[in-house]
C-alpha atoms as a PDB file:
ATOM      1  CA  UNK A   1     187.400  51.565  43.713  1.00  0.00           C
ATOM      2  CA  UNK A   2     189.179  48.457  44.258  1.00  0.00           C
ATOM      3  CA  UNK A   3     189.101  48.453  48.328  1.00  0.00           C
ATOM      4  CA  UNK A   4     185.657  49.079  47.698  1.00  0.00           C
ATOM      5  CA  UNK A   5     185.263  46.286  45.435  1.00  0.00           C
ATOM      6  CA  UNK A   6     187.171  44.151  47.650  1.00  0.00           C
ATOM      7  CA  UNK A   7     185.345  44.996  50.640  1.00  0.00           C
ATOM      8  CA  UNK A   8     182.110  44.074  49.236  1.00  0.00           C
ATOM      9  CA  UNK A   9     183.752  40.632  47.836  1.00  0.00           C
ATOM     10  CA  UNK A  10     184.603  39.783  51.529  1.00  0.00           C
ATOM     11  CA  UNK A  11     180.985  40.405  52.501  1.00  0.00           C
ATOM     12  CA  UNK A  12     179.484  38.778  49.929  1.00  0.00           C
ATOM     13  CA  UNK A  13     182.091  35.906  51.036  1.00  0.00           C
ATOM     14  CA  UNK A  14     180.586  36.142  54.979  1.00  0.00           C
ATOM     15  CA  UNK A  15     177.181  36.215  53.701  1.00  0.00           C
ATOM     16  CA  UNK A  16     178.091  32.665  51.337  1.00  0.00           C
ATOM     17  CA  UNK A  17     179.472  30.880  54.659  1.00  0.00           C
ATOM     18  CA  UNK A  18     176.982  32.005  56.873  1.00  0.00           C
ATOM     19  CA  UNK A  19     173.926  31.308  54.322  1.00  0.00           C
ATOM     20  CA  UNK A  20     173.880  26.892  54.728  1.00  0.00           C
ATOM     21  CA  UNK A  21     173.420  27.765  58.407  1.00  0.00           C
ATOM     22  CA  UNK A  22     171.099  30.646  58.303  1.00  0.00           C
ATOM     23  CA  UNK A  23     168.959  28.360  56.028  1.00  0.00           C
ATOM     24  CA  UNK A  24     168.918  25.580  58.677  1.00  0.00           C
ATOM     25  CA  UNK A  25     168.523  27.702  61.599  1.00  0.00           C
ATOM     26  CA  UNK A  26     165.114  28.661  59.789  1.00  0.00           C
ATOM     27  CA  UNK A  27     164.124  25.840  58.757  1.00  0.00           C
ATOM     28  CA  UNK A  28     164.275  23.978  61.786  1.00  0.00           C
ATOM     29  CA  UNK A  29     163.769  26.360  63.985  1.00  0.00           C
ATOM     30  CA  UNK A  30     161.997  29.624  63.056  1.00  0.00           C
ATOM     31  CA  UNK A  31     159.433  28.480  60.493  1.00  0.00           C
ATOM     32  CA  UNK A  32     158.080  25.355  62.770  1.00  0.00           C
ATOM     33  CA  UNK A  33     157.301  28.472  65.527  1.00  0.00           C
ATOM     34  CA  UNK A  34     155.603  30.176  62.768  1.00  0.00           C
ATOM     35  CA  UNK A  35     153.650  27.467  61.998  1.00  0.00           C
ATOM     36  CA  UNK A  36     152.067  27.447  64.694  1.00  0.00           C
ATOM     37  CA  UNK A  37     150.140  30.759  64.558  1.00  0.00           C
ATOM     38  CA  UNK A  38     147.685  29.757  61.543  1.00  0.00           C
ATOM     39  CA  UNK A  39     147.322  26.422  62.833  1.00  0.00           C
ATOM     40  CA  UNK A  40     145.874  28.074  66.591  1.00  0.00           C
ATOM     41  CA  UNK A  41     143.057  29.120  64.073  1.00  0.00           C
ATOM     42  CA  UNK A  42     142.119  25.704  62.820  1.00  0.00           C
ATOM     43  CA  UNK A  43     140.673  22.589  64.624  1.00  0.00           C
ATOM     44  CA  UNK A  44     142.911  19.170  63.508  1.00  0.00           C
ATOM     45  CA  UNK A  45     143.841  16.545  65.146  1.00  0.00           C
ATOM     46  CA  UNK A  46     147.658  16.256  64.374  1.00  0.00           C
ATOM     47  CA  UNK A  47     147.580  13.453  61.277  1.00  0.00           C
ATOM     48  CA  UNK A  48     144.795  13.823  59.061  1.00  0.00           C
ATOM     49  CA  UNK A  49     144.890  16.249  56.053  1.00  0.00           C
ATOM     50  CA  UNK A  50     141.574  17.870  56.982  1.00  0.00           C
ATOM     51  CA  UNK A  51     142.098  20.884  58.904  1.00  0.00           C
ATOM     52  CA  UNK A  52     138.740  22.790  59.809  1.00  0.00           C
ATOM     53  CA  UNK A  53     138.827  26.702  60.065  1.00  0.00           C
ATOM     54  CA  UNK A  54     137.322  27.670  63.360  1.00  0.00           C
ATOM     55  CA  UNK A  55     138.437  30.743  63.837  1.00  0.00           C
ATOM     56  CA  UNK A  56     139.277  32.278  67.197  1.00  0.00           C
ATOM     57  CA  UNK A  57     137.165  29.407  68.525  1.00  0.00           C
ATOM     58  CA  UNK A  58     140.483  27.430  70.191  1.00  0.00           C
ATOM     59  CA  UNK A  59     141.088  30.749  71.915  1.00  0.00           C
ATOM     60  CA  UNK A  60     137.420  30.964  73.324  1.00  0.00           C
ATOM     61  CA  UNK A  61     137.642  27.598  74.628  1.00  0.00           C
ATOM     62  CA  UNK A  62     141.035  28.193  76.157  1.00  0.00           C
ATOM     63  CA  UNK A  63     139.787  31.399  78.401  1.00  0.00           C
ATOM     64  CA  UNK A  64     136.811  29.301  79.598  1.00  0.00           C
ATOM     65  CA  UNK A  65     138.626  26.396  80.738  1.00  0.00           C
ATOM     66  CA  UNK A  66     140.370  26.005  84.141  1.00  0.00           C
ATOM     67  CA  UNK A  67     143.864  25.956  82.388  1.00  0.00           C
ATOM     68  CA  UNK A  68     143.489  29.555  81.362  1.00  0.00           C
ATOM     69  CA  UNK A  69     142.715  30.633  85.033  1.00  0.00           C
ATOM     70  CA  UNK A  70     145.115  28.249  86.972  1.00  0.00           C
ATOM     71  CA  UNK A  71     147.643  27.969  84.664  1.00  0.00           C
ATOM     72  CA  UNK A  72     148.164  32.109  84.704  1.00  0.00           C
ATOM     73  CA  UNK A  73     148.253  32.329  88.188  1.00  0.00           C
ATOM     74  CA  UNK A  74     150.824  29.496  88.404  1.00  0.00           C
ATOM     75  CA  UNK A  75     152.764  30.626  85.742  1.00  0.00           C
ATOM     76  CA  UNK A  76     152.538  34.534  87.367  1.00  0.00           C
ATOM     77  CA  UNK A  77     153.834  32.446  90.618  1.00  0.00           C
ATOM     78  CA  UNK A  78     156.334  30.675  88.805  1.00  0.00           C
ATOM     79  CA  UNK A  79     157.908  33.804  87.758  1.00  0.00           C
ATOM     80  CA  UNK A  80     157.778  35.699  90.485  1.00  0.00           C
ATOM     81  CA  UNK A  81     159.336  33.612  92.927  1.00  0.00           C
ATOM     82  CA  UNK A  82     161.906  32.693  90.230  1.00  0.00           C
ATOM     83  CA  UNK A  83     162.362  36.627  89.587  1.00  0.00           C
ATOM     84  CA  UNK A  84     162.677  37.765  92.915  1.00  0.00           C
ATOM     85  CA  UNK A  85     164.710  34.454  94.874  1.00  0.00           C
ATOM     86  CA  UNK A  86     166.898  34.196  92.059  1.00  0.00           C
ATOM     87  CA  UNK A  87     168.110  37.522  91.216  1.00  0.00           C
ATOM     88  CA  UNK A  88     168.323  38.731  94.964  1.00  0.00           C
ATOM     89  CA  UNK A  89     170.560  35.372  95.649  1.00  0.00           C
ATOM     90  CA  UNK A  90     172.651  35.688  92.259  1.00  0.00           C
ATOM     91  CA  UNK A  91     173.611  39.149  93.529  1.00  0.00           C
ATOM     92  CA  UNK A  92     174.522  38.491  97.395  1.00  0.00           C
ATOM     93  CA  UNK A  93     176.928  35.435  95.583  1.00  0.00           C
ATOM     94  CA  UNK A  94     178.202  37.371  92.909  1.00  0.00           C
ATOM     95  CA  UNK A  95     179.445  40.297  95.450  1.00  0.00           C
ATOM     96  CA  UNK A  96     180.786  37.704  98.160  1.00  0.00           C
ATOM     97  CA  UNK A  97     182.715  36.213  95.254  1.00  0.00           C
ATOM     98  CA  UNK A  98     183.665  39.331  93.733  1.00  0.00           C
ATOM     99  CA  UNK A  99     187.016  38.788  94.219  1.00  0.00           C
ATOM    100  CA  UNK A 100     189.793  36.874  91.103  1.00  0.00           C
ATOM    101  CA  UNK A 101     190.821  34.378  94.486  1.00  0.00           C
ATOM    102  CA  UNK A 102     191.223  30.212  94.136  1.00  0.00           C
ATOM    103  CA  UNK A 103     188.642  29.997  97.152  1.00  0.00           C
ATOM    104  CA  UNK A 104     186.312  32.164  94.985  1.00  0.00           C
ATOM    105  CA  UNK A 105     187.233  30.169  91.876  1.00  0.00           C
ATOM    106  CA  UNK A 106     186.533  27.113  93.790  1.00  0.00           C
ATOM    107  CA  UNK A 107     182.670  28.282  94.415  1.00  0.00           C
ATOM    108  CA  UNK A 108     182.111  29.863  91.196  1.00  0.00           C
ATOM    109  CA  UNK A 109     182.944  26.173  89.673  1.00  0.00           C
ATOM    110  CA  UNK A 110     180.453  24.907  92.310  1.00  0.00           C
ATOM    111  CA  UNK A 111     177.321  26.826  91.925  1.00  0.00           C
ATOM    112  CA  UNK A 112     177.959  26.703  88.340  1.00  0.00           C
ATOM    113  CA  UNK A 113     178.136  22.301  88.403  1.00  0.00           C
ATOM    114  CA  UNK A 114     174.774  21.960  88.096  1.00  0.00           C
ATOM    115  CA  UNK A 115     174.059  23.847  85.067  1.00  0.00           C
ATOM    116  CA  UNK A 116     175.697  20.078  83.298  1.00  0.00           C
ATOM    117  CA  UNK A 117     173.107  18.329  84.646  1.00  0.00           C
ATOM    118  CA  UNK A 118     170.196  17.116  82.993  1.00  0.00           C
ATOM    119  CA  UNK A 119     167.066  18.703  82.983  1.00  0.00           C
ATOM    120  CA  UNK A 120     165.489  15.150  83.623  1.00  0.00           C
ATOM    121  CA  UNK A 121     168.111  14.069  85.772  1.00  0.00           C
ATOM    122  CA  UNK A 122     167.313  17.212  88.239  1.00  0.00           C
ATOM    123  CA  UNK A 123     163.818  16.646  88.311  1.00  0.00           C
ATOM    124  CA  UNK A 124     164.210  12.835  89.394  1.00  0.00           C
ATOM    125  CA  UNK A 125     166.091  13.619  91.870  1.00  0.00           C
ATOM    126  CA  UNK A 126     164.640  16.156  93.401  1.00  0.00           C
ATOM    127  CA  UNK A 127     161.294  14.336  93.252  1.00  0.00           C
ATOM    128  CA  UNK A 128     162.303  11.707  94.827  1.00  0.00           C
ATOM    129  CA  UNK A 129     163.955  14.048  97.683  1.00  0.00           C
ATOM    130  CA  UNK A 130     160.265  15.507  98.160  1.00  0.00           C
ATOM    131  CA  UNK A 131     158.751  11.709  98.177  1.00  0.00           C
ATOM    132  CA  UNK A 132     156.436  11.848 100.915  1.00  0.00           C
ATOM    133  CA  UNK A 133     156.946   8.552 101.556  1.00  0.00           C
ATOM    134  CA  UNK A 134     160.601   7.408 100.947  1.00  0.00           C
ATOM    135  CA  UNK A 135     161.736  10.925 100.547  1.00  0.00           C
ATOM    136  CA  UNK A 136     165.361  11.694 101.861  1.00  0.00           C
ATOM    137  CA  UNK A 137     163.660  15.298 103.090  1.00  0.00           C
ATOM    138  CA  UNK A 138     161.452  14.156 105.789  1.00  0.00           C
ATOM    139  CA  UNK A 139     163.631  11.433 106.617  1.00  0.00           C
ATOM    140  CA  UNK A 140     166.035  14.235 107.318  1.00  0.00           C
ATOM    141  CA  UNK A 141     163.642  15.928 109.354  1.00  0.00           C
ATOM    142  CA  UNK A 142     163.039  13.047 111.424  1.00  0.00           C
ATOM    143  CA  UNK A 143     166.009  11.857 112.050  1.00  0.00           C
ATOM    144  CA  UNK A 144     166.918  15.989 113.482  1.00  0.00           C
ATOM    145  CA  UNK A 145     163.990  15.121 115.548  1.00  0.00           C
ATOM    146  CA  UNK A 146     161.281  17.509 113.807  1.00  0.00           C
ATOM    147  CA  UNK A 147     157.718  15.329 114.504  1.00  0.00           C
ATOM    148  CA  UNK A 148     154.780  15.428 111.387  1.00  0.00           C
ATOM    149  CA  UNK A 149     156.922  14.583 108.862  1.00  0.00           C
ATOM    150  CA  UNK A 150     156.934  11.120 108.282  1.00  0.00           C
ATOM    151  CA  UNK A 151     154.950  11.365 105.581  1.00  0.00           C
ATOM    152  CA  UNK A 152     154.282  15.135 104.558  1.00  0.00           C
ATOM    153  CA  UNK A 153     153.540  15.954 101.358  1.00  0.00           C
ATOM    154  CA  UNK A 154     156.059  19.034 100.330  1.00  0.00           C
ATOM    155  CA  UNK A 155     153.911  19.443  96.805  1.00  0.00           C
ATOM    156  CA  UNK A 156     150.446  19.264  97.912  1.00  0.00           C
ATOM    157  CA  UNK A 157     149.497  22.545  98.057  1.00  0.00           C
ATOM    158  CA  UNK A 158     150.036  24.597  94.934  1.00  0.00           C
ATOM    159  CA  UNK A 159     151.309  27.852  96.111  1.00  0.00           C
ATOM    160  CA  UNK A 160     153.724  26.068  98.033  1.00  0.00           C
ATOM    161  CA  UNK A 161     155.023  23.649  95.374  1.00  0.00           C
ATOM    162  CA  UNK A 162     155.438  26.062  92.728  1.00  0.00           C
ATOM    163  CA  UNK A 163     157.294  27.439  95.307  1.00  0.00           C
ATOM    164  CA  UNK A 164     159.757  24.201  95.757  1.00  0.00           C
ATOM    165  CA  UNK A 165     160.068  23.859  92.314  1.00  0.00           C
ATOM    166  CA  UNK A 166     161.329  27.217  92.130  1.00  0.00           C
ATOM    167  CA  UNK A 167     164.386  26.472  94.573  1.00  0.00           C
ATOM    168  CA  UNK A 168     165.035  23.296  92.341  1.00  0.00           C
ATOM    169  CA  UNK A 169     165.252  25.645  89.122  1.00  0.00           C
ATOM    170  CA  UNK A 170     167.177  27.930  90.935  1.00  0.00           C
ATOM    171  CA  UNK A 171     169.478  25.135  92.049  1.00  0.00           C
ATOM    172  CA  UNK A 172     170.037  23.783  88.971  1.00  0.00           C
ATOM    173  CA  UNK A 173     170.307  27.457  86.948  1.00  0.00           C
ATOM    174  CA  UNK A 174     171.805  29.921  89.377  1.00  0.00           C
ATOM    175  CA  UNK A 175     175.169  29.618  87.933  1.00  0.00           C
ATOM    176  CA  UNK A 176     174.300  31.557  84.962  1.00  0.00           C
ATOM    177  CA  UNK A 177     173.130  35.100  86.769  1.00  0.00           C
ATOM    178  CA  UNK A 178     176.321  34.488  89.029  1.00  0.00           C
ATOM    179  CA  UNK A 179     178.339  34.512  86.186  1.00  0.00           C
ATOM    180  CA  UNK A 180     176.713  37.402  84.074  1.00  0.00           C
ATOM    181  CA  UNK A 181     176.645  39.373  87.442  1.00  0.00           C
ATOM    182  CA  UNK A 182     180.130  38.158  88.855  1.00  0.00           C
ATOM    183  CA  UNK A 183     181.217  39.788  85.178  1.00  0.00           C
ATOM    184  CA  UNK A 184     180.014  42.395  85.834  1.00  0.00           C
ATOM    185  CA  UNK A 185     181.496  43.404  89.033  1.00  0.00           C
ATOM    186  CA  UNK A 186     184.587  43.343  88.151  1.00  0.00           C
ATOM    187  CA  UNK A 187     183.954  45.662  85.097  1.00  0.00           C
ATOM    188  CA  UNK A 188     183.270  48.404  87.694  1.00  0.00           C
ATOM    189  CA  UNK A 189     186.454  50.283  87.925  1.00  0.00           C
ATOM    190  CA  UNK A 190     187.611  50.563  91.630  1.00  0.00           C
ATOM    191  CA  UNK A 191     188.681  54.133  91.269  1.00  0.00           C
ATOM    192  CA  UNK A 192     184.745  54.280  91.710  1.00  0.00           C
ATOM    193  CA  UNK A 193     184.825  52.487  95.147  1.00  0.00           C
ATOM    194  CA  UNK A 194     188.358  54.142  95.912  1.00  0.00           C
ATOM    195  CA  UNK A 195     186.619  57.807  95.836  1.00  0.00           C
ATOM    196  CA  UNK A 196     183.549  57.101  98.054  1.00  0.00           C
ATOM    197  CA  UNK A 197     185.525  55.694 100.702  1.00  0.00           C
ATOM    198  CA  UNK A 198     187.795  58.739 101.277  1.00  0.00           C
ATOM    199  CA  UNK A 199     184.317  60.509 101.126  1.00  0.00           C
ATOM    200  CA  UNK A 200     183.589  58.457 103.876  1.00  0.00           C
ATOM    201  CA  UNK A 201     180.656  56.453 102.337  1.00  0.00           C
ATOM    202  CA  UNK A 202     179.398  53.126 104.083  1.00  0.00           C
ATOM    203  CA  UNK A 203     179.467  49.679 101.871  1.00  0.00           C
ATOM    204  CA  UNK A 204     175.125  50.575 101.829  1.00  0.00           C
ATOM    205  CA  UNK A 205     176.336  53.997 100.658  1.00  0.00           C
ATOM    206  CA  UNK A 206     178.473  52.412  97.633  1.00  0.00           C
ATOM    207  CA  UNK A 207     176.298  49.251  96.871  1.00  0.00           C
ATOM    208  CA  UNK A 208     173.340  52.164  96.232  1.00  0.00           C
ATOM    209  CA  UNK A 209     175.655  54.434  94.750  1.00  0.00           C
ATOM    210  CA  UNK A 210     177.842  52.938  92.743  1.00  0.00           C
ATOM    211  CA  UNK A 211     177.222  49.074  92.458  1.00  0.00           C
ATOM    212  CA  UNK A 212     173.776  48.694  91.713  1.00  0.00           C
ATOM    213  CA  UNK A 213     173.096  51.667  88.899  1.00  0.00           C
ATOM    214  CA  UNK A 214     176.151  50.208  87.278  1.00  0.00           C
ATOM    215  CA  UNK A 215     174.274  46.908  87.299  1.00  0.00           C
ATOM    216  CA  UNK A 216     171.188  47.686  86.641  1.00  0.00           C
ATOM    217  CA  UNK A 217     171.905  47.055  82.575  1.00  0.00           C
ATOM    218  CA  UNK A 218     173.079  43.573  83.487  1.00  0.00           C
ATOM    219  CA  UNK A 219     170.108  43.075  86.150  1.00  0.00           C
ATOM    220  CA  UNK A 220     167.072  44.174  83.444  1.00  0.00           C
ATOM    221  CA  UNK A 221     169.081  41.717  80.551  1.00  0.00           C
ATOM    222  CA  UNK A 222     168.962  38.942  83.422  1.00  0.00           C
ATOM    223  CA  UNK A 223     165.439  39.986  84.314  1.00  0.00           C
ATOM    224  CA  UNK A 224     164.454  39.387  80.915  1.00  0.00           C
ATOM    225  CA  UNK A 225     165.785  35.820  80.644  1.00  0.00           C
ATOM    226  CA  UNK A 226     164.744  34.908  83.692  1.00  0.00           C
ATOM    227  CA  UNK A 227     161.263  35.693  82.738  1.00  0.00           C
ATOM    228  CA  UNK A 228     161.527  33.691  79.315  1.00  0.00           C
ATOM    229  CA  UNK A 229     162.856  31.138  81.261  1.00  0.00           C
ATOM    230  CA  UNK A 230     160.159  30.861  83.906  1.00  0.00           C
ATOM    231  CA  UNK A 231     157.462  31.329  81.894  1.00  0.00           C
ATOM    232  CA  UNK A 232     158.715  28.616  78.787  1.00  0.00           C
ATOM    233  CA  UNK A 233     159.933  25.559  82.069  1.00  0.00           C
ATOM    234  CA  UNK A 234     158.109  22.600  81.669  1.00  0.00           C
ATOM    235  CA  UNK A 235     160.821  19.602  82.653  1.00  0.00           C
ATOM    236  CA  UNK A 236     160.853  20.665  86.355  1.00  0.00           C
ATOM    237  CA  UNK A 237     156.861  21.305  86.599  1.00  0.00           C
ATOM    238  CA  UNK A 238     156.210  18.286  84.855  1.00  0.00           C
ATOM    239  CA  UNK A 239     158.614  15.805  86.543  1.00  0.00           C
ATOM    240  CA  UNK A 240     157.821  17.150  90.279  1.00  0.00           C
ATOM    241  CA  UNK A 241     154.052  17.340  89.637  1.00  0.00           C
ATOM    242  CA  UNK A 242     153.681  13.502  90.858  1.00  0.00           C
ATOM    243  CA  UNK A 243     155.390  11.998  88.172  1.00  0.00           C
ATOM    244  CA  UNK A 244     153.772  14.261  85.523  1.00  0.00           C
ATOM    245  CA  UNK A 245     150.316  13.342  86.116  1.00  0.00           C
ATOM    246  CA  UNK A 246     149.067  15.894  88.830  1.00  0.00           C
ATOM    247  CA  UNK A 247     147.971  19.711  87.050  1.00  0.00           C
ATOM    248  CA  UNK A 248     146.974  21.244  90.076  1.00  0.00           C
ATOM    249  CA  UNK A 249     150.596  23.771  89.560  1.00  0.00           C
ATOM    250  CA  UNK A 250     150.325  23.178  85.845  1.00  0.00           C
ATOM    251  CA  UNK A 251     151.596  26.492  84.306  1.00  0.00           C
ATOM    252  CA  UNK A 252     151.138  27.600  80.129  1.00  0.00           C
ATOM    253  CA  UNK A 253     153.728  25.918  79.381  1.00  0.00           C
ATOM    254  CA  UNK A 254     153.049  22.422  80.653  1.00  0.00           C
ATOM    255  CA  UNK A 255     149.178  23.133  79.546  1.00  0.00           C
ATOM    256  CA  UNK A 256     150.616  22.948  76.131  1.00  0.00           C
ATOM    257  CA  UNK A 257     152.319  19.567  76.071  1.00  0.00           C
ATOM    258  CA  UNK A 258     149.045  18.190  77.856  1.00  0.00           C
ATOM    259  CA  UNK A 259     147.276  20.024  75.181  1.00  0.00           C
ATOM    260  CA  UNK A 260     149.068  17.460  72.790  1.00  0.00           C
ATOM    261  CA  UNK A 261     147.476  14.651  73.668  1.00  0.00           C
ATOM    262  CA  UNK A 262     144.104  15.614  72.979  1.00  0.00           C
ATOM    263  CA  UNK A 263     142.583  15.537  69.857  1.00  0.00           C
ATOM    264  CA  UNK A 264     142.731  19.033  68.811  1.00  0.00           C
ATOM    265  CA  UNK A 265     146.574  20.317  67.980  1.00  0.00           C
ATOM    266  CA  UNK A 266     144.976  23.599  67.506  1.00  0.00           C
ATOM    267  CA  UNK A 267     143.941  24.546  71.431  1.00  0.00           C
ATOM    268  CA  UNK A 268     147.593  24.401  72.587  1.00  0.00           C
ATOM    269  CA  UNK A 269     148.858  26.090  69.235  1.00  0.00           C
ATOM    270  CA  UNK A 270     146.618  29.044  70.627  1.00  0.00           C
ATOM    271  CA  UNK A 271     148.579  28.852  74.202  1.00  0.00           C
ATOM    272  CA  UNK A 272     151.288  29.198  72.719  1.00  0.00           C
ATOM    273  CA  UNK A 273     150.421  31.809  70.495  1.00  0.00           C
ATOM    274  CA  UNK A 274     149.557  33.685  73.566  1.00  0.00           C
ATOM    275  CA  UNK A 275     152.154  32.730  75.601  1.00  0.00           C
ATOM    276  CA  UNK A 276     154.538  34.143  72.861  1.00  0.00           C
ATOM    277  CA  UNK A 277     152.535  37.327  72.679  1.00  0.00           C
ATOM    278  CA  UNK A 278     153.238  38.251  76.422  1.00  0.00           C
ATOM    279  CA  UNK A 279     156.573  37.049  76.469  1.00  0.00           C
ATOM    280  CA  UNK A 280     157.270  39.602  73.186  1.00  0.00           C
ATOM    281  CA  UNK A 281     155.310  42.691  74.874  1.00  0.00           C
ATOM    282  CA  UNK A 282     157.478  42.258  77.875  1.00  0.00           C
ATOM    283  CA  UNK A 283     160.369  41.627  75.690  1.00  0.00           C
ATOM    284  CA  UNK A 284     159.356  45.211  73.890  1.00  0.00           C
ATOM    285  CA  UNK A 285     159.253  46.782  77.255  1.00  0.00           C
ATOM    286  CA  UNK A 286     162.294  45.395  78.618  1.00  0.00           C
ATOM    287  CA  UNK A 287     164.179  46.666  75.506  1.00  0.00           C
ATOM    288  CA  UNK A 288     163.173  50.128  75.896  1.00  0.00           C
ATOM    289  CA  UNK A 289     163.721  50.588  79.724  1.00  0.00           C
ATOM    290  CA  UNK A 290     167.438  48.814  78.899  1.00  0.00           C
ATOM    291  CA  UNK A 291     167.996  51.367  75.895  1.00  0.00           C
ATOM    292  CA  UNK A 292     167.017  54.167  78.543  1.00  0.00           C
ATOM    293  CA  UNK A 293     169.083  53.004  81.495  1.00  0.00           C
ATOM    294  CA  UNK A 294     172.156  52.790  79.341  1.00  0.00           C
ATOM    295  CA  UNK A 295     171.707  55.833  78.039  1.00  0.00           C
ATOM    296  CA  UNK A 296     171.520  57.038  81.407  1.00  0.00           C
ATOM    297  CA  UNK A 297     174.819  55.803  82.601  1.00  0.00           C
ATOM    298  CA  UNK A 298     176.542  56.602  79.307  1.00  0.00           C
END
């Protein structure tokens, strides 16, 4: 009776500390994001206390604007490059620097650097590297003797600058997978790799085998932030796309902070709304398939 008693004390005691923060966390965090689900269904303007019910009317207008069209396709783009570049290149890394060595160490440290950096910082830069005017690229280019690009334009064409903005995220970001994945590896016990070479199996052989089922957990979790991730960026879209003026690459996201300069709060608020909807179906799906691989490999 009394360990029981004392065991619910130090719960109750868990619960106390944790309850100031839990209260803040919701407060500043959760309930603005639920705020904005009844206010996609009203038309306002941001300030005044009259807030007009419209109904699904935001929404309508939404689908029959360009944004809705554009900005999925860019933001499908986004994602997919990000998706596929990323996690293919996080891998190859994280199984060249498999290995507990300094030289390893050394490059683990390296790719992981520009994770510090600033958001802003990385999109400056990198803007002004794909200048076509003053940019350091085509400088580069010129100087190795490569003619036409005194003065190309690296983000004038959509495709291909959601593209280049891509690399830059992945730049800035791909020390995170490498880690996760890098983690990973060495979890694998090498009795595993130990066995399929006296079986004679190639490094293909073990990398299908062995390697990637015992990643795949890892790779789907991974998967499912980089998706978040590519589909929530606005700082690198927004800095590169000519100093935040051009939309021609605009994806949801940024649609939503130009959305806040108009004079109804309530067409981004429905964006967003159905931005978060796909993001928590895929989030659903992605939860399932992970609960089904692991049970797999368990």
């Amino acid at each position: 009776m009394r360990s029981r008693l004392r065991g619910t004390l130090s719960a109750t005691k868990y619960v106390l500390i944790m309850l100031p923060g839990l209260i803040c966390w919701f407060v500043l965090a959760v309930w603005p994001h639920l705020e904005v689900i009844p206010m996609a269904f009203y038309k306002w303007n941001g300030y005044s206390s009259n807030k007009l019910f419209v109904g699904w009317q935001n929404f309508e207008m939404f689908f029959n604007s360009t944004g809705f069209s554009e900005g999925l396709k860019n933001t499908v783009l986004y994602v997919f490059f990000l998706l596929a570049v990323q996690t293919v290149l996080a891998v190859l890394l994280a199984i060249a620097l498999k290995r507990n060595t300094g030289q390893n160490r050394f490059f683990r440290t390296f790719f992981f650097l520009p994770l510090v950096f600033s958001s802003v910082m990385v999109g400056l830069t990198w803007g002004y590297i794909f200048d076509p005017n003053l940019g350091m690229l085509n400088q580069l280019l010129g100087a190795m003797g490569f003619g036409g690009f005194e003065s190309y334009y690296w983000l004038g064409e959509p495709a291909r600058a959601v593209f280049l903005v891509v690399l830059v995220h992945i730049w800035a970001n791909i020390g995170y997978p490498l880690t996760l994945l890098t983690a990973a590896l060495q979890g694998i016990p090498q009795q595993l790799y130990e066995a399929a070479q006296v079986e004679g199996a190639t490094a293909a052989k073990q990398f299908k085998r062995i390697t990637f089922p015992l990643l795949m957990p890892t790779l789907l979790r991974i998967g499912l932030l980089t998706i978040l991730t590519g589909a929530m960026t606005f700082d690198y879209i927004f800095l590169l796309g000519s100093s935040g003026y051009a939309n021609d690459y605009d994806t949801w996201a940024v649609s939503i902070y130009r959305g806040l300069a108009g004079s109804n709060m309530g067409i981004p608020s429905a964006i967003g709304v159905l931005l978060g909807a796909v993001l928590f179906v895929i989030f659903l799906i992605q939860f399932v398939v992970t609960k089904k691989v692991e049970d797999s490999i368990s």
